[in-house]
C-alpha atoms as a PDB file:
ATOM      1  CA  UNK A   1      -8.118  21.960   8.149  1.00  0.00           C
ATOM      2  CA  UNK A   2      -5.836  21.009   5.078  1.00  0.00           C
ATOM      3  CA  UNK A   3      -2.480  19.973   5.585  1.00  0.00           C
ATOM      4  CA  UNK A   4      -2.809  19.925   9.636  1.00  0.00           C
ATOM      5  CA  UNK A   5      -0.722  17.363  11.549  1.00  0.00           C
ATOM      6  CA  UNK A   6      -2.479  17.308  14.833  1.00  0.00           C
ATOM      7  CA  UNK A   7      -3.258  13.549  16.352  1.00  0.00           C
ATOM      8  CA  UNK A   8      -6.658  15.253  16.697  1.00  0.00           C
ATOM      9  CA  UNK A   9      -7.399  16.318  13.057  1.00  0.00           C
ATOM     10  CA  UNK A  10      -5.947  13.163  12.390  1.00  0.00           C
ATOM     11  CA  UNK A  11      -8.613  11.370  13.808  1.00  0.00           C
ATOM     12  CA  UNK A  12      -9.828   9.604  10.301  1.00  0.00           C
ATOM     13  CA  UNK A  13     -10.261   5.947   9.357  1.00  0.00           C
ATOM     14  CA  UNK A  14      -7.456   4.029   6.698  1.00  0.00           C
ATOM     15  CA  UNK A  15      -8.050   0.718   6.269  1.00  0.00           C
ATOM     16  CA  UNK A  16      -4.320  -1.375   5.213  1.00  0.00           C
ATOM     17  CA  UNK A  17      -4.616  -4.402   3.518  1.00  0.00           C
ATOM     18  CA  UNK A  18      -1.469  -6.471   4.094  1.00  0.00           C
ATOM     19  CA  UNK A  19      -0.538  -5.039   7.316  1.00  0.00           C
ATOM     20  CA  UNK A  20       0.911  -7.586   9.542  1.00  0.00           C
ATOM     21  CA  UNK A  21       4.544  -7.572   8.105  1.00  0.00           C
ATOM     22  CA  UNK A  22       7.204  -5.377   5.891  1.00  0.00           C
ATOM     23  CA  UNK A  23       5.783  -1.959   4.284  1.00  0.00           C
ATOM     24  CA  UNK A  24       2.466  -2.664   5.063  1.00  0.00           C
ATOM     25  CA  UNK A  25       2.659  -3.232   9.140  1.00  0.00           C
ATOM     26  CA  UNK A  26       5.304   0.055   9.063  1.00  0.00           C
ATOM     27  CA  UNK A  27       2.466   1.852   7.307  1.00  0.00           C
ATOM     28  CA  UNK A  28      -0.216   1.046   9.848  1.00  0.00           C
ATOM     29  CA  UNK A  29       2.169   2.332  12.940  1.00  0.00           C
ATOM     30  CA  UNK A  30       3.169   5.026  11.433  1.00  0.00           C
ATOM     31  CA  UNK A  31      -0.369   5.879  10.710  1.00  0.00           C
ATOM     32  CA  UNK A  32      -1.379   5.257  14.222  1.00  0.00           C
ATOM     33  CA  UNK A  33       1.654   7.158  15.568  1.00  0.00           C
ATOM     34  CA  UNK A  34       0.509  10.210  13.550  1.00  0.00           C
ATOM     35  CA  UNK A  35      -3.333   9.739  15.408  1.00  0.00           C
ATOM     36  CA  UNK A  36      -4.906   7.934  12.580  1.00  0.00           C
ATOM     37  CA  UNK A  37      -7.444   5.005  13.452  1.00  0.00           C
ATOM     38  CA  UNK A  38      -5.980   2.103  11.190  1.00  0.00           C
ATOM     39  CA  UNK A  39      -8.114  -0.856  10.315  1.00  0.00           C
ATOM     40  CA  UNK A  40      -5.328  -3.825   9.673  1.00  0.00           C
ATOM     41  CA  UNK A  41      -6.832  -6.212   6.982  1.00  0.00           C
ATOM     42  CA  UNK A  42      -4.488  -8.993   6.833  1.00  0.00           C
ATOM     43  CA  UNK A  43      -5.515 -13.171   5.931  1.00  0.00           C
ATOM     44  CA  UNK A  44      -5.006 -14.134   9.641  1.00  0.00           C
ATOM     45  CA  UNK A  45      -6.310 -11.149  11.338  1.00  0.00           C
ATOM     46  CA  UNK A  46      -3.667 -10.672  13.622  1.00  0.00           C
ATOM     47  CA  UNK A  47      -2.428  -7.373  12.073  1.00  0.00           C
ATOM     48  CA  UNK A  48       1.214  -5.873  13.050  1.00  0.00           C
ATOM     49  CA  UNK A  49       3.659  -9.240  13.723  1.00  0.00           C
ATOM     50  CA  UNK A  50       6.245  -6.778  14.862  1.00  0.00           C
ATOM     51  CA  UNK A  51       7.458  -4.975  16.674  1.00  0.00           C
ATOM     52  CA  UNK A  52       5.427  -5.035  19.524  1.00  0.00           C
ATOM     53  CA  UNK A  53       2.746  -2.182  19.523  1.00  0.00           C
ATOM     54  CA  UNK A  54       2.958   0.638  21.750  1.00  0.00           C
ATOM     55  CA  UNK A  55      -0.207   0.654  23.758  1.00  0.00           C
ATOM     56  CA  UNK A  56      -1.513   4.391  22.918  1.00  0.00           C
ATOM     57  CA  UNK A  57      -1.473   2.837  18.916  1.00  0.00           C
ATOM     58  CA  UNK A  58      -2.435  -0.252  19.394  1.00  0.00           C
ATOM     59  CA  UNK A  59      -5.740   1.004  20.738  1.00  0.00           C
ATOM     60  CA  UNK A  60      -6.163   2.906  17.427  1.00  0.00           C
ATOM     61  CA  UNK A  61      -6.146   0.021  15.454  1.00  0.00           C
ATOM     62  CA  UNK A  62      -8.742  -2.038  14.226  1.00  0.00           C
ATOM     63  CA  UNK A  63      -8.005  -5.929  12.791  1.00  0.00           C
ATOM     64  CA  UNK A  64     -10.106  -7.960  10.712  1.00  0.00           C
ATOM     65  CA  UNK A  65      -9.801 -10.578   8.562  1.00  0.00           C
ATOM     66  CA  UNK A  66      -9.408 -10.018   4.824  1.00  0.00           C
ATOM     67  CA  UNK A  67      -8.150 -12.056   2.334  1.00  0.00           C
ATOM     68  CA  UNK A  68      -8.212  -9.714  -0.884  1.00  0.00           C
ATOM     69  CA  UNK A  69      -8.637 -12.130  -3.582  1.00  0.00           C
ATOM     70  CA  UNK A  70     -12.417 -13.316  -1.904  1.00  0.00           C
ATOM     71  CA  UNK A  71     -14.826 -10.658  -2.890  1.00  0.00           C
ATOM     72  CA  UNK A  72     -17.548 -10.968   0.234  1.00  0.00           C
ATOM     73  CA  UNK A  73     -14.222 -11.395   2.412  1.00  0.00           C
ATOM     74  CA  UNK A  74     -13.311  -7.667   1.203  1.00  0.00           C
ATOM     75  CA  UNK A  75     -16.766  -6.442   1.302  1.00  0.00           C
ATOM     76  CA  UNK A  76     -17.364  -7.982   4.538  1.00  0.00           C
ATOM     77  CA  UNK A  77     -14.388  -5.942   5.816  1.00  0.00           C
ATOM     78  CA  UNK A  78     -14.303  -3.046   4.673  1.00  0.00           C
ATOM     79  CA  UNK A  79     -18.000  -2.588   6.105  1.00  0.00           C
ATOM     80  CA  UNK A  80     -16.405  -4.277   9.342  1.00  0.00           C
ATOM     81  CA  UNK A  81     -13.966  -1.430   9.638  1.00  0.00           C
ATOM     82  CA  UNK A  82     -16.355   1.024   8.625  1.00  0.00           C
ATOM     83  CA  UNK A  83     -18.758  -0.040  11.355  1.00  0.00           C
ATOM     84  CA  UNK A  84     -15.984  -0.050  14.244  1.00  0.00           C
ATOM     85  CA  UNK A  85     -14.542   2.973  12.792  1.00  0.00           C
ATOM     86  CA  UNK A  86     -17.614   4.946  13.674  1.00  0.00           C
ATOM     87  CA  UNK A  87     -18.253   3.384  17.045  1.00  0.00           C
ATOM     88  CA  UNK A  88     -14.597   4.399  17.867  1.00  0.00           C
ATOM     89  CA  UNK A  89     -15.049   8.391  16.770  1.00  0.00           C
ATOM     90  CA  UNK A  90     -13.723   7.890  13.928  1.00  0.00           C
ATOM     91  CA  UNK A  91     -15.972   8.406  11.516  1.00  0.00           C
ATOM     92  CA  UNK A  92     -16.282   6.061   8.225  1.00  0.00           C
ATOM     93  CA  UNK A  93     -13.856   5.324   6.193  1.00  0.00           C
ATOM     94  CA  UNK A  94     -12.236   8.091   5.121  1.00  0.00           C
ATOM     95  CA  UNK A  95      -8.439   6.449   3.691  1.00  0.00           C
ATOM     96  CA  UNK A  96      -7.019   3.364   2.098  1.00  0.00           C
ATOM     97  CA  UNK A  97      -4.019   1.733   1.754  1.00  0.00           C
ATOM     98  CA  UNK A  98      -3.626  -1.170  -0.727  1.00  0.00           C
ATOM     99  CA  UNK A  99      -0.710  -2.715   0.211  1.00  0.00           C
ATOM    100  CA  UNK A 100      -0.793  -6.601   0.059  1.00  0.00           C
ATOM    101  CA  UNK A 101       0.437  -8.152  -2.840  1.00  0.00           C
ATOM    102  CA  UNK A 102       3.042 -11.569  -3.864  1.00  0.00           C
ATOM    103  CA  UNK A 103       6.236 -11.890  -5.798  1.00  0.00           C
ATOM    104  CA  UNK A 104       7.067 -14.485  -8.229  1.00  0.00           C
ATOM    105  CA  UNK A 105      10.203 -14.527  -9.987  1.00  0.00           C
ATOM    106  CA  UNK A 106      11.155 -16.911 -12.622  1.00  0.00           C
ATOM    107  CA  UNK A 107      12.532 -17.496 -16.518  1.00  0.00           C
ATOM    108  CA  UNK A 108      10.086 -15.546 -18.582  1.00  0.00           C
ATOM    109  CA  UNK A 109      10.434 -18.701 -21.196  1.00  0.00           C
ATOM    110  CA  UNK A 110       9.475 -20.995 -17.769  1.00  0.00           C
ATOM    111  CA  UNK A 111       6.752 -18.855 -15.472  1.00  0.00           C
ATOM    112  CA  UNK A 112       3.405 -20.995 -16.416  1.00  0.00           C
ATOM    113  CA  UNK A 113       0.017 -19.763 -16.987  1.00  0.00           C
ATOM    114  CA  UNK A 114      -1.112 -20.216 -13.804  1.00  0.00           C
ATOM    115  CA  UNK A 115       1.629 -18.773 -11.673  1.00  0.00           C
ATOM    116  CA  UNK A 116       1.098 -15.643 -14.232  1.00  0.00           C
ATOM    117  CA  UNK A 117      -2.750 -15.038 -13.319  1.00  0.00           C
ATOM    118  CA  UNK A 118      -1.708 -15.491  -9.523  1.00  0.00           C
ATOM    119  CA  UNK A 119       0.398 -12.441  -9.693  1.00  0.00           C
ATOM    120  CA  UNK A 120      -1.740 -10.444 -11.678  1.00  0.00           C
ATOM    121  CA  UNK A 121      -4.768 -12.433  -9.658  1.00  0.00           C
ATOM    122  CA  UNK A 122      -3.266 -10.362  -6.145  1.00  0.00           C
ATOM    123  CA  UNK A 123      -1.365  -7.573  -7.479  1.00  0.00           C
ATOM    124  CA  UNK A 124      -3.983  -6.108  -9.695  1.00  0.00           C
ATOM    125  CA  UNK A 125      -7.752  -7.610 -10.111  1.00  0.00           C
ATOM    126  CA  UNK A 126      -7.264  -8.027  -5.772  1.00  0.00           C
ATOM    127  CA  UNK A 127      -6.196  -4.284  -5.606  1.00  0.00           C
ATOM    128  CA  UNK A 128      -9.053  -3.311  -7.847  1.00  0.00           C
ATOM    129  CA  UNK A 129     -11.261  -5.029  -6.021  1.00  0.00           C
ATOM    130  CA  UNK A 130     -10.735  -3.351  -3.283  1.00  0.00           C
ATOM    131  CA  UNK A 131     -10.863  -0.044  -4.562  1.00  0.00           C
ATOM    132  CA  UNK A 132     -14.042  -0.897  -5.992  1.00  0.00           C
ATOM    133  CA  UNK A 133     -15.692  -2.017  -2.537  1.00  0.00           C
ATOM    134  CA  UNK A 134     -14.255   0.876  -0.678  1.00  0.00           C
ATOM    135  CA  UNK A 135     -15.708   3.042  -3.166  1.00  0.00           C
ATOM    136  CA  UNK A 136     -19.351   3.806  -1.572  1.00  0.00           C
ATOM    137  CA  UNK A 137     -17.784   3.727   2.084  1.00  0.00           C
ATOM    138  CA  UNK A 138     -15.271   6.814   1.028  1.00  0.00           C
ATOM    139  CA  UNK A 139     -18.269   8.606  -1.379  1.00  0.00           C
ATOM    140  CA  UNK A 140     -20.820   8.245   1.870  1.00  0.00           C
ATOM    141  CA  UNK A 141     -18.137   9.892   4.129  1.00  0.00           C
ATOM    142  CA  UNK A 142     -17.416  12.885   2.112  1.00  0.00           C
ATOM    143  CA  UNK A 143     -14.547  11.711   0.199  1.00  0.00           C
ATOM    144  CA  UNK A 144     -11.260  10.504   0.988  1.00  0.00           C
ATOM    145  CA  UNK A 145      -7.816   9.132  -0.198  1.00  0.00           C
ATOM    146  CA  UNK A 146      -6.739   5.831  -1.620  1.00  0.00           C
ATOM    147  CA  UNK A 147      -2.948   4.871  -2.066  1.00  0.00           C
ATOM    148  CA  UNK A 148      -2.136   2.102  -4.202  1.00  0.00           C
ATOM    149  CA  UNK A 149       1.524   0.415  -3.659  1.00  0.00           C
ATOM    150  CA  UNK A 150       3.217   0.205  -6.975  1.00  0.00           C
ATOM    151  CA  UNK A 151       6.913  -0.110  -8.220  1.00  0.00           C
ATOM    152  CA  UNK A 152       9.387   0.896 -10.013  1.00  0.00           C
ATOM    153  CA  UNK A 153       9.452  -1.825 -11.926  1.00  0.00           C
ATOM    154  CA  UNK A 154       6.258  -0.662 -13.647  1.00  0.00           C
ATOM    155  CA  UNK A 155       9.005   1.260 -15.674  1.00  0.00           C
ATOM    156  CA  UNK A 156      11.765  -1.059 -16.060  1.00  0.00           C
ATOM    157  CA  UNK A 157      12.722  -3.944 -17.681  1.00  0.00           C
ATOM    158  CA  UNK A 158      13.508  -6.213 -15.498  1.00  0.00           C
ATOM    159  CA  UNK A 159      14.849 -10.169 -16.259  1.00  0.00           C
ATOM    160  CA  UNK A 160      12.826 -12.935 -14.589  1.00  0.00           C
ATOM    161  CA  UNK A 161      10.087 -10.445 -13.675  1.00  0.00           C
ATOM    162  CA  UNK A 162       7.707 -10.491 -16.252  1.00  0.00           C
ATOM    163  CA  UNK A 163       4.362 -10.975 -14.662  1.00  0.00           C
ATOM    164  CA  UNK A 164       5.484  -8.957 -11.391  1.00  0.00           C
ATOM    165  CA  UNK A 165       6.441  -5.994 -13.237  1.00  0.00           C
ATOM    166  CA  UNK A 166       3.158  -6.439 -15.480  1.00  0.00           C
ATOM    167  CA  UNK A 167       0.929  -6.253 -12.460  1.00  0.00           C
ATOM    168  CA  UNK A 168       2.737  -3.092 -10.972  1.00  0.00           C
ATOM    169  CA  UNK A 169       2.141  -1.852 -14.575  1.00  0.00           C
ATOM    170  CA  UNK A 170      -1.410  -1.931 -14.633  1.00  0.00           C
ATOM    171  CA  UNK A 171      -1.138  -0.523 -10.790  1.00  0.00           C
ATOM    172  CA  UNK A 172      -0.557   3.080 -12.180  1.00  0.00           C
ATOM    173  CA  UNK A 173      -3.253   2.448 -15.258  1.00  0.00           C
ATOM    174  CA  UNK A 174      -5.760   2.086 -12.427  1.00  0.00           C
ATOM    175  CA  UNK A 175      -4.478   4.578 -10.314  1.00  0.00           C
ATOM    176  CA  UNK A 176      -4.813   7.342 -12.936  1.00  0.00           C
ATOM    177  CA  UNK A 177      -8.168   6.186 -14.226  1.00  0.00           C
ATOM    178  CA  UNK A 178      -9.763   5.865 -10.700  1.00  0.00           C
ATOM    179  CA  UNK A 179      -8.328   9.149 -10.101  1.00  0.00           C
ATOM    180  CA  UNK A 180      -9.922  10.782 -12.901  1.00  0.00           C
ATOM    181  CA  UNK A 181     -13.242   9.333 -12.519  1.00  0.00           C
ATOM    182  CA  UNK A 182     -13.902   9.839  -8.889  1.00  0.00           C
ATOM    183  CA  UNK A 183     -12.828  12.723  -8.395  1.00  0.00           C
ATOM    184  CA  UNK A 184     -16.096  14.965  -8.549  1.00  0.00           C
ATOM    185  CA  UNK A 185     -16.738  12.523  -5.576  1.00  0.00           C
ATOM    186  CA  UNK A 186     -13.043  14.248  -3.584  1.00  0.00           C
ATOM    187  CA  UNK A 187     -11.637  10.830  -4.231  1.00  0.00           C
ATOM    188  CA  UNK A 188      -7.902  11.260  -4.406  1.00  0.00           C
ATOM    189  CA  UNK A 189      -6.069   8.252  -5.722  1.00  0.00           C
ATOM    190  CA  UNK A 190      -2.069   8.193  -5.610  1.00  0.00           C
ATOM    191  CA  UNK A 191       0.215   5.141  -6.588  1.00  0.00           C
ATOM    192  CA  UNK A 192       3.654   4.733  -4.599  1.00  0.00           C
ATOM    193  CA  UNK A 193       6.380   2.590  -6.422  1.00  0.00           C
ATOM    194  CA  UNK A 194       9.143   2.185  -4.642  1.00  0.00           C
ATOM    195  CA  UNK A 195      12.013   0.505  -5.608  1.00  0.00           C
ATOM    196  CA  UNK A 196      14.340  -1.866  -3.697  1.00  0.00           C
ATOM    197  CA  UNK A 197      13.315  -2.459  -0.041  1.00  0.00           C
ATOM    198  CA  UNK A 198      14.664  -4.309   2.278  1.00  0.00           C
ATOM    199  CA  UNK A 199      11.804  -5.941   4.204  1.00  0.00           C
ATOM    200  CA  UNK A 200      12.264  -9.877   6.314  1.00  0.00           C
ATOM    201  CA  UNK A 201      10.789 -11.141   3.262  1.00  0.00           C
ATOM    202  CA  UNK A 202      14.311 -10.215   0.996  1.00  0.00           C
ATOM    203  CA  UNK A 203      16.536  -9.410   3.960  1.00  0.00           C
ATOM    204  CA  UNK A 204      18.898 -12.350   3.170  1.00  0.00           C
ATOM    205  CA  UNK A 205      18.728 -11.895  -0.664  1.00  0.00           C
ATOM    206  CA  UNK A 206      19.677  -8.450  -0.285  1.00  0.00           C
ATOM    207  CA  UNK A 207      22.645  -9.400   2.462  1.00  0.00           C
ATOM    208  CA  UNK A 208      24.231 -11.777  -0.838  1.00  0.00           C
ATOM    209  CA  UNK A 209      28.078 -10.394  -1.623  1.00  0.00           C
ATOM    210  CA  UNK A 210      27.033 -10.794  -5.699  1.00  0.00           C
ATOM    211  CA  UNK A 211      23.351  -8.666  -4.875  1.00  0.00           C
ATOM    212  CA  UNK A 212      25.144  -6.281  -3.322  1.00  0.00           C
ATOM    213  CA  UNK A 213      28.022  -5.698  -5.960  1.00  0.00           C
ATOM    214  CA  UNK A 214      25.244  -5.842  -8.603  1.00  0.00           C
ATOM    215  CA  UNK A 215      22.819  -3.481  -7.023  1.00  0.00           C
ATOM    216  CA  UNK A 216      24.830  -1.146  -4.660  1.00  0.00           C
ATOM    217  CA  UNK A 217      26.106   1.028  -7.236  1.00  0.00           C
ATOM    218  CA  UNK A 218      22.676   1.105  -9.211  1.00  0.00           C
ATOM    219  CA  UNK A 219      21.141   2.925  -6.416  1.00  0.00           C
ATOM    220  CA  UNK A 220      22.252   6.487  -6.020  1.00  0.00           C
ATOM    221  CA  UNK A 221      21.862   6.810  -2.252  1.00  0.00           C
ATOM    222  CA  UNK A 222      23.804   3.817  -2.043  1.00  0.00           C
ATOM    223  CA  UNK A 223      21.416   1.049  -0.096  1.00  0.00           C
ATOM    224  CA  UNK A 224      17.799  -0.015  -0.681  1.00  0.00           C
ATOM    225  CA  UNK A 225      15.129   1.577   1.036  1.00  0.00           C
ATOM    226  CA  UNK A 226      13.686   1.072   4.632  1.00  0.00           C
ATOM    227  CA  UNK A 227       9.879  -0.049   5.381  1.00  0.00           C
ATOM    228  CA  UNK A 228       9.995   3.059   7.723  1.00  0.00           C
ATOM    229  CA  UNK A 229      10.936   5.398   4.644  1.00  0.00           C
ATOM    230  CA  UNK A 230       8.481   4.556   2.938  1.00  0.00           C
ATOM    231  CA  UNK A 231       5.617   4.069   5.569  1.00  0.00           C
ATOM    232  CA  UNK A 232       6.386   8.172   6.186  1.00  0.00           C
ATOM    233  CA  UNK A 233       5.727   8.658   2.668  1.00  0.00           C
ATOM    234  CA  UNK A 234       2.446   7.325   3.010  1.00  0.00           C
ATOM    235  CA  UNK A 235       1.724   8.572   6.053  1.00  0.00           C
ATOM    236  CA  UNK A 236       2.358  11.863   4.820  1.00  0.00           C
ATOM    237  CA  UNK A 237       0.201  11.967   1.745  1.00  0.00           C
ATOM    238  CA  UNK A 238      -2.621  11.458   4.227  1.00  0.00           C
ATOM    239  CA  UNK A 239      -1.748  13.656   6.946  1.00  0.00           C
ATOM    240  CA  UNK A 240      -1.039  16.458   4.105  1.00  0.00           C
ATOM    241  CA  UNK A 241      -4.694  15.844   2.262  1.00  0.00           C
ATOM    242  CA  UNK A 242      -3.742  17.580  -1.098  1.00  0.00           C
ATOM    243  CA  UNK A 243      -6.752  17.308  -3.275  1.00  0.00           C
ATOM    244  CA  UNK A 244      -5.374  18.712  -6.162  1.00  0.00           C
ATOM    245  CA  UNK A 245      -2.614  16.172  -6.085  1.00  0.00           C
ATOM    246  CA  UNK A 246      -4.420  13.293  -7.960  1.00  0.00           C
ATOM    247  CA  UNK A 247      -3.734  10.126 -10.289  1.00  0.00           C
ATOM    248  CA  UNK A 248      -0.062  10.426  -9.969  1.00  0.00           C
ATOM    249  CA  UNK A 249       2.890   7.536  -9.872  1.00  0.00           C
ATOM    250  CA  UNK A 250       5.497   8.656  -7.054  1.00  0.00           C
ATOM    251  CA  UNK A 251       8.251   6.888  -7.575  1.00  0.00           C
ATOM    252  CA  UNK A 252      10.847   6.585  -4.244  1.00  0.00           C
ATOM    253  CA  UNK A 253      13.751   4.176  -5.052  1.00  0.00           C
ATOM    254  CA  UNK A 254      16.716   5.955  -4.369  1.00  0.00           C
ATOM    255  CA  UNK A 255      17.369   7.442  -7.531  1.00  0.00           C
ATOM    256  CA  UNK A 256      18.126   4.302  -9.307  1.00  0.00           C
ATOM    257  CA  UNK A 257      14.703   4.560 -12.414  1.00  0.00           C
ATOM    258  CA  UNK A 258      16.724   7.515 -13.084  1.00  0.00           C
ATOM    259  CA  UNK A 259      20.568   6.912 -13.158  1.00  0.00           C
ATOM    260  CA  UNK A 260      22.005   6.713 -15.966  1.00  0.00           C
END
């Protein structure tokens, strides 16, 4: 049944990539909290750092080694996940998550070549890659629902953030033309771009008197985001299962793309 919240109906696959720490490792408990079997792809395998997972999720989750920029690594994983998925009762895979990505910030006049193509290496041709090798898992199991993570500074323009904001960029261009294409297979493809959130990654950046004076009032709601927020977001795109609701950028950042 569309649109059903029930652990039980919830019973589906979603593979995370990225899921041991900050947005990603929210997503995959909240997932598992709402009765979803979560495979955790992460480069160590370890999957959720913290906090400690309640026993009733933790046996819902799956974790494998993936390391998104090696293309057997992915494949290998994927078909991992699919395989356990199934031997748990939870079918194939039926949802995905591409979370994992890196931040480099720099003078535009200073980032090199290199550091460049490592952003867009992770952020984008990683991301696609993914989506590409979960592609015949989703079509063999009926269809399904992938959710890119984005930002908001895919819109902005944003100093010292070139090649970041480039990657998140071409996020949304694939989003939209995955979207289009697969959907005669009930592929739904969604891109979340949030802005601001405050993760252990950025926790003492964001704590900084002059970050705070800078940024504060540019957010609406008045403080960046929360992991949680936005792992209910996602959570809820999948627990909703809106077909019709395909190739679009949903932007969550507190108001501040749109303050003027």
């Amino acid at each position: 049944m569309e649109g059903t919240n029930t652990a039980g109906a919830n019973n589906r696959l979603i593979a995370v990539t990225g899921a041991n720490r900050g947005i990603g490792a929210a997503t995959a408990l909240e997932l598992a909290r709402r009765g979803f079997t979560v495979a955790c792809l992460t480069r160590e395998g370890r999957g959720v750092r913290s906090p400690p997972v309640p026993g009733e999720m933790a046996g819902r989750m799956i974790h494998l080694v993936c390391d998104v920029t090696d293309e057997e690594g992915v494949k290998r994983a994927l078909g991992e996940a699919a395989e356990q998925g199934q031997a748990m009762g939870a079918g194939g895979l039926w949802g995905l998550v591409n979370n994992a990505g890196i931040h480099l910030a720099g003078p535009s006049a200073a980032v090199s070549s290199e550091d460049f193509a490592e952003v867009l290496a992770v952020n984008t041709t990683a991301l696609f890659r993914v989506c590409r090798e979960a592609y015949p898992l989703l079509k063999a199991d009926g269809g399904g629902i992938i959710v890119n993570m984005g930002s908001f500074f895919d819109k902005v323009g944003a100093p010292r953030n070139t090649a970041y904001a480039a990657s998140k960029a071409a996020v949304g261009a694939i989003t939209r033309c995955l979207a289009v294409e697969w959907a005669p297979d009930g592929i739904t493809v969604l891109n979340v771009a949030p802005g601001y959130i405050e993760t252990e990654l950025n926790r003492e950046f964001l704590a900084r008197e002059s970050v705070r004076e800078y940024l504060l009032p540019r957010i609406p709601v008045g403080r960046p985001g929360t992991p949680g927020e936005v792992a209910r977001l996602v959570a809820a795109l999948f627990t909703e299962n809106i077909p019709y609701f395909t190739g679009e950028t949903i932007y969550m950042d507190g108001g501040q793309s749109i303050a003027h």
